[in-house]
C-alpha atoms as a PDB file:
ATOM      1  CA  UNK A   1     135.514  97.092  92.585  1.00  0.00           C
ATOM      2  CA  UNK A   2     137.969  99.299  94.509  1.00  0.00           C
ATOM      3  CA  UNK A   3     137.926  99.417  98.549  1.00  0.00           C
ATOM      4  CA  UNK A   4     137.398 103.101  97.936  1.00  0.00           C
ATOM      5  CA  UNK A   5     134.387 102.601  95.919  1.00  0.00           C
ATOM      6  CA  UNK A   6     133.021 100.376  98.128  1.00  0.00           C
ATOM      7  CA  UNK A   7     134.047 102.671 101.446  1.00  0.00           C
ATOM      8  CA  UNK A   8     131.696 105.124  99.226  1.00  0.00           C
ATOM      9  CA  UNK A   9     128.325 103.221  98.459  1.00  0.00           C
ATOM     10  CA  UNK A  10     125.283 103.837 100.423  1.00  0.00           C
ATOM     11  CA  UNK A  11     124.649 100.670 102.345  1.00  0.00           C
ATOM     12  CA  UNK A  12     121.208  99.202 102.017  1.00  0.00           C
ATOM     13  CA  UNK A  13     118.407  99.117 105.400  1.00  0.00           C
ATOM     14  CA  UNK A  14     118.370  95.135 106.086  1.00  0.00           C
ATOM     15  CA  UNK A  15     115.815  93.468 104.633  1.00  0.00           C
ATOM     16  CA  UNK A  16     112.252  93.144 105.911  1.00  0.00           C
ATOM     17  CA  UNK A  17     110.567  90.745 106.991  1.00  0.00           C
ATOM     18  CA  UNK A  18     108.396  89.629 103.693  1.00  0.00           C
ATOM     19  CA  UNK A  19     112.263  89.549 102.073  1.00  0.00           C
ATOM     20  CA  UNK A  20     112.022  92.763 100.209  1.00  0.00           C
ATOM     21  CA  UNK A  21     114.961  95.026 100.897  1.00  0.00           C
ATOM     22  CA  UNK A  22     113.795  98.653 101.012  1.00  0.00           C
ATOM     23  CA  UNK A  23     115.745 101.634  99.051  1.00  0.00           C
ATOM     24  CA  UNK A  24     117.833 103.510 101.420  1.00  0.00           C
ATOM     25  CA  UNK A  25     116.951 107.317 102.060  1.00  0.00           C
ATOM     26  CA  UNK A  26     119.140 109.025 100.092  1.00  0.00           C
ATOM     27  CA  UNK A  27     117.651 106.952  96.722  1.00  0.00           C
ATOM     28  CA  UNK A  28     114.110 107.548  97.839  1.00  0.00           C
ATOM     29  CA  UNK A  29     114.954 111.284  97.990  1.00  0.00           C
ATOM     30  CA  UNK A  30     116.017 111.344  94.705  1.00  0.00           C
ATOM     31  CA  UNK A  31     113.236 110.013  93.053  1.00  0.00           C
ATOM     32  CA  UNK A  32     110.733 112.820  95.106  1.00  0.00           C
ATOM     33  CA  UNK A  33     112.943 114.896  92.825  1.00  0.00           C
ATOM     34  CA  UNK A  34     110.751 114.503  90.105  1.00  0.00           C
ATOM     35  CA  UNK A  35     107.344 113.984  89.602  1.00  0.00           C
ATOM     36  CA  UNK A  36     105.399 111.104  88.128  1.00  0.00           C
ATOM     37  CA  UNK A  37     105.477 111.885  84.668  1.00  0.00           C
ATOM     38  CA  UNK A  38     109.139 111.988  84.771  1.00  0.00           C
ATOM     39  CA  UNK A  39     109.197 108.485  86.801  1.00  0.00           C
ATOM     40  CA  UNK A  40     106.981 106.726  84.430  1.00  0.00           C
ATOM     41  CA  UNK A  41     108.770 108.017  81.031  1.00  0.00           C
ATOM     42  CA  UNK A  42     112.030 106.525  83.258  1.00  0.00           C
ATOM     43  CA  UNK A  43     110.152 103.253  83.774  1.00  0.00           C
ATOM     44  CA  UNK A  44     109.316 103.412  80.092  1.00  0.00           C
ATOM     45  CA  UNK A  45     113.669 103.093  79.380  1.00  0.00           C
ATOM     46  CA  UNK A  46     113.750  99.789  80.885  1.00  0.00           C
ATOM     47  CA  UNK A  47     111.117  97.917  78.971  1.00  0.00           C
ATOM     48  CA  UNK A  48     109.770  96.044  82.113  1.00  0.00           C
ATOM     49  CA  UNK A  49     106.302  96.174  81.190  1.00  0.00           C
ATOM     50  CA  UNK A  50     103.832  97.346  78.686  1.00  0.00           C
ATOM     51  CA  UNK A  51     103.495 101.306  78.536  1.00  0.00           C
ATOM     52  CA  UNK A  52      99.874 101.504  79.403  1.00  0.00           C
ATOM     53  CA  UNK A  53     100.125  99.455  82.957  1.00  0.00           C
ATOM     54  CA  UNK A  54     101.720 100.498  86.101  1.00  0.00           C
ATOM     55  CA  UNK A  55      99.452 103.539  87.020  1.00  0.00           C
ATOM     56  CA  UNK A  56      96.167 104.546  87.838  1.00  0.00           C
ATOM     57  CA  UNK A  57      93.360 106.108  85.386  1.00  0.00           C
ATOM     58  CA  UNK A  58      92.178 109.876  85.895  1.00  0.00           C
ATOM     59  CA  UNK A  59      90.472 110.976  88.609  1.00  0.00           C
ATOM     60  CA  UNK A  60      92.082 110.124  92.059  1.00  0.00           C
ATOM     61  CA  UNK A  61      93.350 114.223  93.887  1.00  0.00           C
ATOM     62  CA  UNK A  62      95.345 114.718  96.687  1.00  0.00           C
ATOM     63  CA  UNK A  63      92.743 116.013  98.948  1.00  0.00           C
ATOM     64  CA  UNK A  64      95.331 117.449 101.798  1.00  0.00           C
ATOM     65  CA  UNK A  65      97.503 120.522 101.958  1.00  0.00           C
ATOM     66  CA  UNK A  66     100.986 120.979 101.813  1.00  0.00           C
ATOM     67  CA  UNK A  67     103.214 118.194  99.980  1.00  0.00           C
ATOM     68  CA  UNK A  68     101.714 116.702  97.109  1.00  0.00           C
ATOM     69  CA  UNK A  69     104.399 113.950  96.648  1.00  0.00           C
ATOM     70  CA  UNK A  70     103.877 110.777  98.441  1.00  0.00           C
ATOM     71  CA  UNK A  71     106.559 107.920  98.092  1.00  0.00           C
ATOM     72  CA  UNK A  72     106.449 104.717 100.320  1.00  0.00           C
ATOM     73  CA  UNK A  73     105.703 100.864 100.414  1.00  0.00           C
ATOM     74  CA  UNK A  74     101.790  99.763  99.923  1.00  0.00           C
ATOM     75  CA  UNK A  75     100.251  98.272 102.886  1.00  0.00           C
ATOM     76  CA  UNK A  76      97.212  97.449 101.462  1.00  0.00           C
ATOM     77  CA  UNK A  77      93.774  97.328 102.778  1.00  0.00           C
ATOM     78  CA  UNK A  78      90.261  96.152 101.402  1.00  0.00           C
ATOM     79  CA  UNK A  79      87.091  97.933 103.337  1.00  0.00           C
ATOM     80  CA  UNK A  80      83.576  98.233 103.042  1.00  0.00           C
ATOM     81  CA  UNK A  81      81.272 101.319 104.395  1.00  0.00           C
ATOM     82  CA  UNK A  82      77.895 101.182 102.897  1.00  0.00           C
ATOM     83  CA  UNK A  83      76.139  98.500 105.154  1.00  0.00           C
ATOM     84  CA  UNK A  84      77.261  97.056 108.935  1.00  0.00           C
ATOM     85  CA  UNK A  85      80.058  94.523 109.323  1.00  0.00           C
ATOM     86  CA  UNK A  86      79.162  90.354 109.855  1.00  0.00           C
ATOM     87  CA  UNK A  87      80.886  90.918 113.114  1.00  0.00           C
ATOM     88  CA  UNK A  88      81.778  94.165 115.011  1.00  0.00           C
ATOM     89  CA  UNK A  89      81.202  97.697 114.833  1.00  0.00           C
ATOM     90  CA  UNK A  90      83.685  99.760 113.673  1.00  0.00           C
ATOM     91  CA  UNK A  91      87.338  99.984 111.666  1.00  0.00           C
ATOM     92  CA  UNK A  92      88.763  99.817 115.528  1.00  0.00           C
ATOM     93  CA  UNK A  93      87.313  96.173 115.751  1.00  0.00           C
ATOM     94  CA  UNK A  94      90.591  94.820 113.404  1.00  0.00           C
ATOM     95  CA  UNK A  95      93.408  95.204 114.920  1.00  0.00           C
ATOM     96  CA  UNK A  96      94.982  92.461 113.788  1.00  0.00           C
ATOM     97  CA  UNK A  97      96.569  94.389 110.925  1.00  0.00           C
ATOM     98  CA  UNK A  98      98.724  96.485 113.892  1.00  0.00           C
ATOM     99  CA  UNK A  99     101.365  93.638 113.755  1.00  0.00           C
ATOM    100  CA  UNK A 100     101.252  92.784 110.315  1.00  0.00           C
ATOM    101  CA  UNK A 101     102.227  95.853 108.443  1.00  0.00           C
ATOM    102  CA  UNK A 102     105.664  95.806 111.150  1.00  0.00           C
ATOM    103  CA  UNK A 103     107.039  93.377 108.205  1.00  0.00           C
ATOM    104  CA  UNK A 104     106.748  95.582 105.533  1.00  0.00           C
ATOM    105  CA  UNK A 105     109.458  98.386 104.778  1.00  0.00           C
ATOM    106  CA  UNK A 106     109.385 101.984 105.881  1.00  0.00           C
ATOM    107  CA  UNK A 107     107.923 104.588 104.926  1.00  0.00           C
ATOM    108  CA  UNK A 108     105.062 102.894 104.346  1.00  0.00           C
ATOM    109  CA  UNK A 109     101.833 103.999 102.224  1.00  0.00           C
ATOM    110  CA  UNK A 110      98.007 103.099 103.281  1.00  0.00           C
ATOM    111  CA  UNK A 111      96.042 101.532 100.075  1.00  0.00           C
ATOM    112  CA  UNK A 112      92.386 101.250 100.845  1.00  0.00           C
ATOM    113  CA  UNK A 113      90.150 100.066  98.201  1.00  0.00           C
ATOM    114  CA  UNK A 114      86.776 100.358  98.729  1.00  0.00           C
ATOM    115  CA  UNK A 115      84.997  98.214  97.179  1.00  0.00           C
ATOM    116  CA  UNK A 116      81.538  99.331  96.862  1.00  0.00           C
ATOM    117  CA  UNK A 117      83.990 101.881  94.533  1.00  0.00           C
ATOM    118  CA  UNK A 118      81.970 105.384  93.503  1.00  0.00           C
ATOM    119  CA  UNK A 119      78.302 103.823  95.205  1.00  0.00           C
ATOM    120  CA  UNK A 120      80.198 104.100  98.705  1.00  0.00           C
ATOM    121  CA  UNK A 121      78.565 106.123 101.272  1.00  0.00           C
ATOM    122  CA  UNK A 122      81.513 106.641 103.807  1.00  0.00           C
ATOM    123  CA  UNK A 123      84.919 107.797 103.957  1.00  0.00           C
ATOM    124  CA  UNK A 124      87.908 105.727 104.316  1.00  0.00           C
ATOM    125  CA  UNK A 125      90.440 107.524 106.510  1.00  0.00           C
ATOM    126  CA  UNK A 126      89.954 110.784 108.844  1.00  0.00           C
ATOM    127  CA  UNK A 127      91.264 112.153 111.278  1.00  0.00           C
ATOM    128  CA  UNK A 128      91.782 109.223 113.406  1.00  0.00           C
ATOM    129  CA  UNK A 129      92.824 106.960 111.134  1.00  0.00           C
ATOM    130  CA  UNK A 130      94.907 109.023 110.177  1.00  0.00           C
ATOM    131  CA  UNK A 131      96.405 109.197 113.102  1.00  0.00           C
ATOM    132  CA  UNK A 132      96.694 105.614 114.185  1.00  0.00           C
ATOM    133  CA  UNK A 133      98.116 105.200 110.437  1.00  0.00           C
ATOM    134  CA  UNK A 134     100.878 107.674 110.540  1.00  0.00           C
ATOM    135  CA  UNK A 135     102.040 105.995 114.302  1.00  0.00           C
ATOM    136  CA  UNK A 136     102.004 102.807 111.896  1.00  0.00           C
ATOM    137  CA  UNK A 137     104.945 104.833 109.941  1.00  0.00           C
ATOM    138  CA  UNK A 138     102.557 105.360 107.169  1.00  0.00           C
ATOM    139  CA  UNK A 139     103.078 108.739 105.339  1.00  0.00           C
ATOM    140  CA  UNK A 140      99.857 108.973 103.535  1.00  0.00           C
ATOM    141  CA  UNK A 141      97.366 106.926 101.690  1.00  0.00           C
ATOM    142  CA  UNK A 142      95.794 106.153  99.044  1.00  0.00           C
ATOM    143  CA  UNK A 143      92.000 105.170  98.030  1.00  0.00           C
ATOM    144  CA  UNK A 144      89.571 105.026  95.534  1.00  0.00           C
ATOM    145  CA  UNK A 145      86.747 105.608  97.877  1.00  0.00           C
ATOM    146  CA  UNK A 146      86.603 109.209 100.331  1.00  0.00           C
ATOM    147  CA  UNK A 147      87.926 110.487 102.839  1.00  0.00           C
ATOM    148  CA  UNK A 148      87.179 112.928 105.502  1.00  0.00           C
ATOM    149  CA  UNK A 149      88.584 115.873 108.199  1.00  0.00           C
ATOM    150  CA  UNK A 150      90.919 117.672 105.613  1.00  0.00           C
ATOM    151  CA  UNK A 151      92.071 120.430 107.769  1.00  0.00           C
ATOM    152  CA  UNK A 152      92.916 118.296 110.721  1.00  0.00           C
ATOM    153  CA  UNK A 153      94.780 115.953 108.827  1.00  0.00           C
ATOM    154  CA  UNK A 154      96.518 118.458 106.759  1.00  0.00           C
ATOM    155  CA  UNK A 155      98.013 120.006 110.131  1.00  0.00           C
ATOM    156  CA  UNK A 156      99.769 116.420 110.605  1.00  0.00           C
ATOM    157  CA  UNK A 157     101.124 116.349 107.185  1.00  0.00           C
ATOM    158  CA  UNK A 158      99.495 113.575 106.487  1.00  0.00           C
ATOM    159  CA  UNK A 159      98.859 112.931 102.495  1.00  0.00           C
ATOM    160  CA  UNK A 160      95.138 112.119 101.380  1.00  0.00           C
ATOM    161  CA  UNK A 161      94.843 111.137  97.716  1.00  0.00           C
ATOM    162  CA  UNK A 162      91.335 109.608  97.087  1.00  0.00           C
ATOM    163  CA  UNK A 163      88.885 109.910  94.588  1.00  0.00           C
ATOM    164  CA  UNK A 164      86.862 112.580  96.437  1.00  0.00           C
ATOM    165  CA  UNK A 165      85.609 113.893 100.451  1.00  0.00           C
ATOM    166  CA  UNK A 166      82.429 112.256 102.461  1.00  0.00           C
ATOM    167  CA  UNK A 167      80.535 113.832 105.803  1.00  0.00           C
ATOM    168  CA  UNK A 168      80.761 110.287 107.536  1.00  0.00           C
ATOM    169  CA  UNK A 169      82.296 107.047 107.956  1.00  0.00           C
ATOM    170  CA  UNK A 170      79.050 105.512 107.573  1.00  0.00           C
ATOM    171  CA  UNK A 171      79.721 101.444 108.930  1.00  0.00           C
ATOM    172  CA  UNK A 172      83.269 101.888 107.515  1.00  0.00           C
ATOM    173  CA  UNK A 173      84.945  98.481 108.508  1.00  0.00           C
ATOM    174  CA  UNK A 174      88.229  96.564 107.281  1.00  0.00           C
ATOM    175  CA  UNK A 175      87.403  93.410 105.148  1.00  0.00           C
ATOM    176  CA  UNK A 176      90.865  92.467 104.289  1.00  0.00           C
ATOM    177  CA  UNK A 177      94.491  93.216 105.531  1.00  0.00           C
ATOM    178  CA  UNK A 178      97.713  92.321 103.078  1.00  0.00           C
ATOM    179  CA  UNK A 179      96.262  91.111  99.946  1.00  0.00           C
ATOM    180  CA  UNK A 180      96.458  92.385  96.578  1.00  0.00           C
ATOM    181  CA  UNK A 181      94.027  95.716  95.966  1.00  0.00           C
ATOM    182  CA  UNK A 182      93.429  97.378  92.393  1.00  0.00           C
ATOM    183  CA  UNK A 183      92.954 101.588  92.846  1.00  0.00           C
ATOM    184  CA  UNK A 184      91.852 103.074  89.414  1.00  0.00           C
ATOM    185  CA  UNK A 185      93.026 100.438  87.184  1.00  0.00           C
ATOM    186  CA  UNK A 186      96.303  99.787  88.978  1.00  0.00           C
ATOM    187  CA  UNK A 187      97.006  96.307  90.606  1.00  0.00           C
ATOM    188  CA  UNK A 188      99.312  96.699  94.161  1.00  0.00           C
ATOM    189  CA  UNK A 189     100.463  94.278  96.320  1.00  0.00           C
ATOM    190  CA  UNK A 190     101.741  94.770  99.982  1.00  0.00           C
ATOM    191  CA  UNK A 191     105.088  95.933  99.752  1.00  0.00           C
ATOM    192  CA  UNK A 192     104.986  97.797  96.388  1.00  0.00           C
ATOM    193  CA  UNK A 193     107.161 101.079  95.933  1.00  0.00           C
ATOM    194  CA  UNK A 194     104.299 103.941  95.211  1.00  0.00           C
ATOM    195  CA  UNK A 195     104.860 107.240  94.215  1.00  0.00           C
ATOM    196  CA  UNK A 196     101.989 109.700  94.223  1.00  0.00           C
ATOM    197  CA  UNK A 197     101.518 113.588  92.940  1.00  0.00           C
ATOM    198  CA  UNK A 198      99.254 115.667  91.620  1.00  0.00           C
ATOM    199  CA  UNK A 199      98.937 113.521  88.275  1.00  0.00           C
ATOM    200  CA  UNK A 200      98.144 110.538  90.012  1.00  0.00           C
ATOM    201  CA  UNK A 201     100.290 107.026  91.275  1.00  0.00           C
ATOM    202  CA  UNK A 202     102.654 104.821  89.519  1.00  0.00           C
ATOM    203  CA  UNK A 203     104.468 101.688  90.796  1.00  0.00           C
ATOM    204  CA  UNK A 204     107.875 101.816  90.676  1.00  0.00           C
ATOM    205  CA  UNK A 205     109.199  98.451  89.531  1.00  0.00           C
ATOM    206  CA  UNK A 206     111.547  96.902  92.285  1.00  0.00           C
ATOM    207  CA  UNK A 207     114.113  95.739  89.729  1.00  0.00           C
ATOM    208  CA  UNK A 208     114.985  99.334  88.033  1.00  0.00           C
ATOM    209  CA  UNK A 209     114.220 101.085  91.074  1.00  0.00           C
ATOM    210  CA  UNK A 210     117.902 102.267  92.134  1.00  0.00           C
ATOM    211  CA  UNK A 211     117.980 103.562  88.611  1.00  0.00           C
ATOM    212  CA  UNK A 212     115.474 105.606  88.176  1.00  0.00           C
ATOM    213  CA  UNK A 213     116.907 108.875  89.843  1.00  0.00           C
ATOM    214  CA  UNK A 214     119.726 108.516  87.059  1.00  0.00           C
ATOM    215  CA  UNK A 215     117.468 107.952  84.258  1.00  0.00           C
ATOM    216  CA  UNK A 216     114.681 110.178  84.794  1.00  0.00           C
ATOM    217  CA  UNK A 217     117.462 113.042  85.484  1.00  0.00           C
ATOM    218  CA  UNK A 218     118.497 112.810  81.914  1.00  0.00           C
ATOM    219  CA  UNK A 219     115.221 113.125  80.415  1.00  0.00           C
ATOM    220  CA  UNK A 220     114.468 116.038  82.574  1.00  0.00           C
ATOM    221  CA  UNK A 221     117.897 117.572  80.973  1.00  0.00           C
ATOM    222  CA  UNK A 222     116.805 116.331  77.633  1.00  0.00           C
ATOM    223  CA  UNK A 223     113.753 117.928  77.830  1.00  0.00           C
ATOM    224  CA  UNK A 224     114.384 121.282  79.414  1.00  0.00           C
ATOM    225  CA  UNK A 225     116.754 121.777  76.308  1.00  0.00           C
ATOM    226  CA  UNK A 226     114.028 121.161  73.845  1.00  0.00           C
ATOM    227  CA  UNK A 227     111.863 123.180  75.863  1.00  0.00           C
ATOM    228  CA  UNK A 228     114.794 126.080  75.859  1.00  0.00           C
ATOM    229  CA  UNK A 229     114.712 125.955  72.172  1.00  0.00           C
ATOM    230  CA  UNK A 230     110.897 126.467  71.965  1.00  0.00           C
ATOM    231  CA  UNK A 231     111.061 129.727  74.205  1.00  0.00           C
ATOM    232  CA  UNK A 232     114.186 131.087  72.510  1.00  0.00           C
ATOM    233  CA  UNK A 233     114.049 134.011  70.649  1.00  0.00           C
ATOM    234  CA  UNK A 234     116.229 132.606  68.103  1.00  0.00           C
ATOM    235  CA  UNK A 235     114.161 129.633  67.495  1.00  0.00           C
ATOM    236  CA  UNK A 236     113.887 127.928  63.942  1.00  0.00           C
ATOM    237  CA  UNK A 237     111.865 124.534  62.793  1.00  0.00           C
ATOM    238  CA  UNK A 238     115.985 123.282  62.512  1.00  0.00           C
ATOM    239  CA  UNK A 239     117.227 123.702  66.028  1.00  0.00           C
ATOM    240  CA  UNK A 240     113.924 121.907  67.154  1.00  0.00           C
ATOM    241  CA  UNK A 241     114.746 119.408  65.162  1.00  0.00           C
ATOM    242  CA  UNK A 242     118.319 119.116  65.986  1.00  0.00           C
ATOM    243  CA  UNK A 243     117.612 119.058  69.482  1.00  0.00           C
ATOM    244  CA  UNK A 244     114.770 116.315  69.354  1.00  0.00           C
ATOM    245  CA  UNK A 245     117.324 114.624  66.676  1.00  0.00           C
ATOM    246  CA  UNK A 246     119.950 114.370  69.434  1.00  0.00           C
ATOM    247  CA  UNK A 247     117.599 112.858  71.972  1.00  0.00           C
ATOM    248  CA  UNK A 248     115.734 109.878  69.273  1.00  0.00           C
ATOM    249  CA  UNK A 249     119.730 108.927  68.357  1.00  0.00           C
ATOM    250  CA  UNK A 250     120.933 108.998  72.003  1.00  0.00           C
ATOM    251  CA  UNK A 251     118.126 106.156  72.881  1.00  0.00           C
ATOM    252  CA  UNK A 252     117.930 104.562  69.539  1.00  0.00           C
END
């Protein structure tokens, strides 16, 4: 490779701590140019894994105005709400967590599953947590539980998705910090890439992530023409096929 070349390539953020080496900014950006169906029929290119993993089921909404893409690293959380903690009082009781997710990469996504699941009877996040969580360099999170105080944590731009909204915390309190968490069928681990939108999350596999933005870029191109020869008024049953004919020999 030529020194020019080289003068020219992004250089990666150091890695962190855990040893994963985060995208840099400009390669983050251009995956929040697309949404998640795009990402996943990118992911789908590589053959990395089976076509019906890597995403959650129905049924989890982004519950906050404002930006409805959320991209970042999982630090992941297990919690309970529904009866009171062995020990303690409250979610402010662990703390221990405050030093922990400093190893993971930036920006960084809150996964809390709760998992009394849909018999919970308290939110995960609010305003608060919210709070504390975006000081942590978290954008957003993500649960499978509820969460609470919409407007105020819209105004911090501050992404909820969750499964729905409570009135209380009820005895919300953190059981686990760092381990592995499943949110509507999909397994993360601390330190996965996440990206979230109105359709729901997929994980972005860290060994075809830097070529994703390329990737899901032509299908978008691939399918806008298709979808231009739909709307035309000078459609025929031929040019449809010609144009889906290009795109099945292109990735044959």
């Amino acid at each position: 490779m030529s020194t020019s070349r080289l003068k020219n390539r992004t250089p990666h953020p150091s890695p962190s701590e855990n040893g994963r080496r985060p995208l840099p900014p400009d390669l983050l950006a251009a995956i929040q140019q697309f949404d998640t169906c795009t990402i996943a029929n990118a992911i789908e290119r590589f053959g990395v894994r089976l076509r019906n993993e890597g995403f959650t089921r129905p049924g989890l909404h982004c519950l906050t105005d404002g930006s409805q893409r959320l991209l970042g690293y999982a630090a992941t959380f297990k919690i309970r709400s529904s009866d009171p903690p062995m020990v303690g009082s409250s979610y402010f009781d662990r703390t221990d967590w405050w030093t922990a997710i400093g190893r993971l990469p930036v920006p960084r996504v809150a996964v809390f599953e709760d998992l009394e699941g849909e018999s919970s009877r308290g939110a995960s996040v609010g305003e608060v947590h919210a709070a504390i969580l975006k000081a942590f360099h978290c954008d957003g999170v993500i649960t499978n539980g509820a969460v609470r105080d919409l407007p105020g944590v819209s105004r911090m731009q501050f992404s909820m998705f969750a499964r729905t909204a409570a009135v209380s915390h009820a005895y919300n309190h953190i059981i686990d910090f760092g381990s592995p968490v499943e949110i509507l069928g999909l397994e993360i681990r601390a330190g996965d890439l996440l990206y979230a939108d109105s359709h729901g999350v997929v994980s972005i596999p860290d060994e075809i992530a830097e070529e994703i933005p390329r990737v899901a870029s032509e299908i978008h191109a691939t399918e806008q023409r298709i979808i231009a020869v739909c709307q035309s008024p000078d459609f025929t049953p031929e040019k449809l096929m010609e144009a889906i004919g290009r795109n099945s020999q292109k990735h044959a």
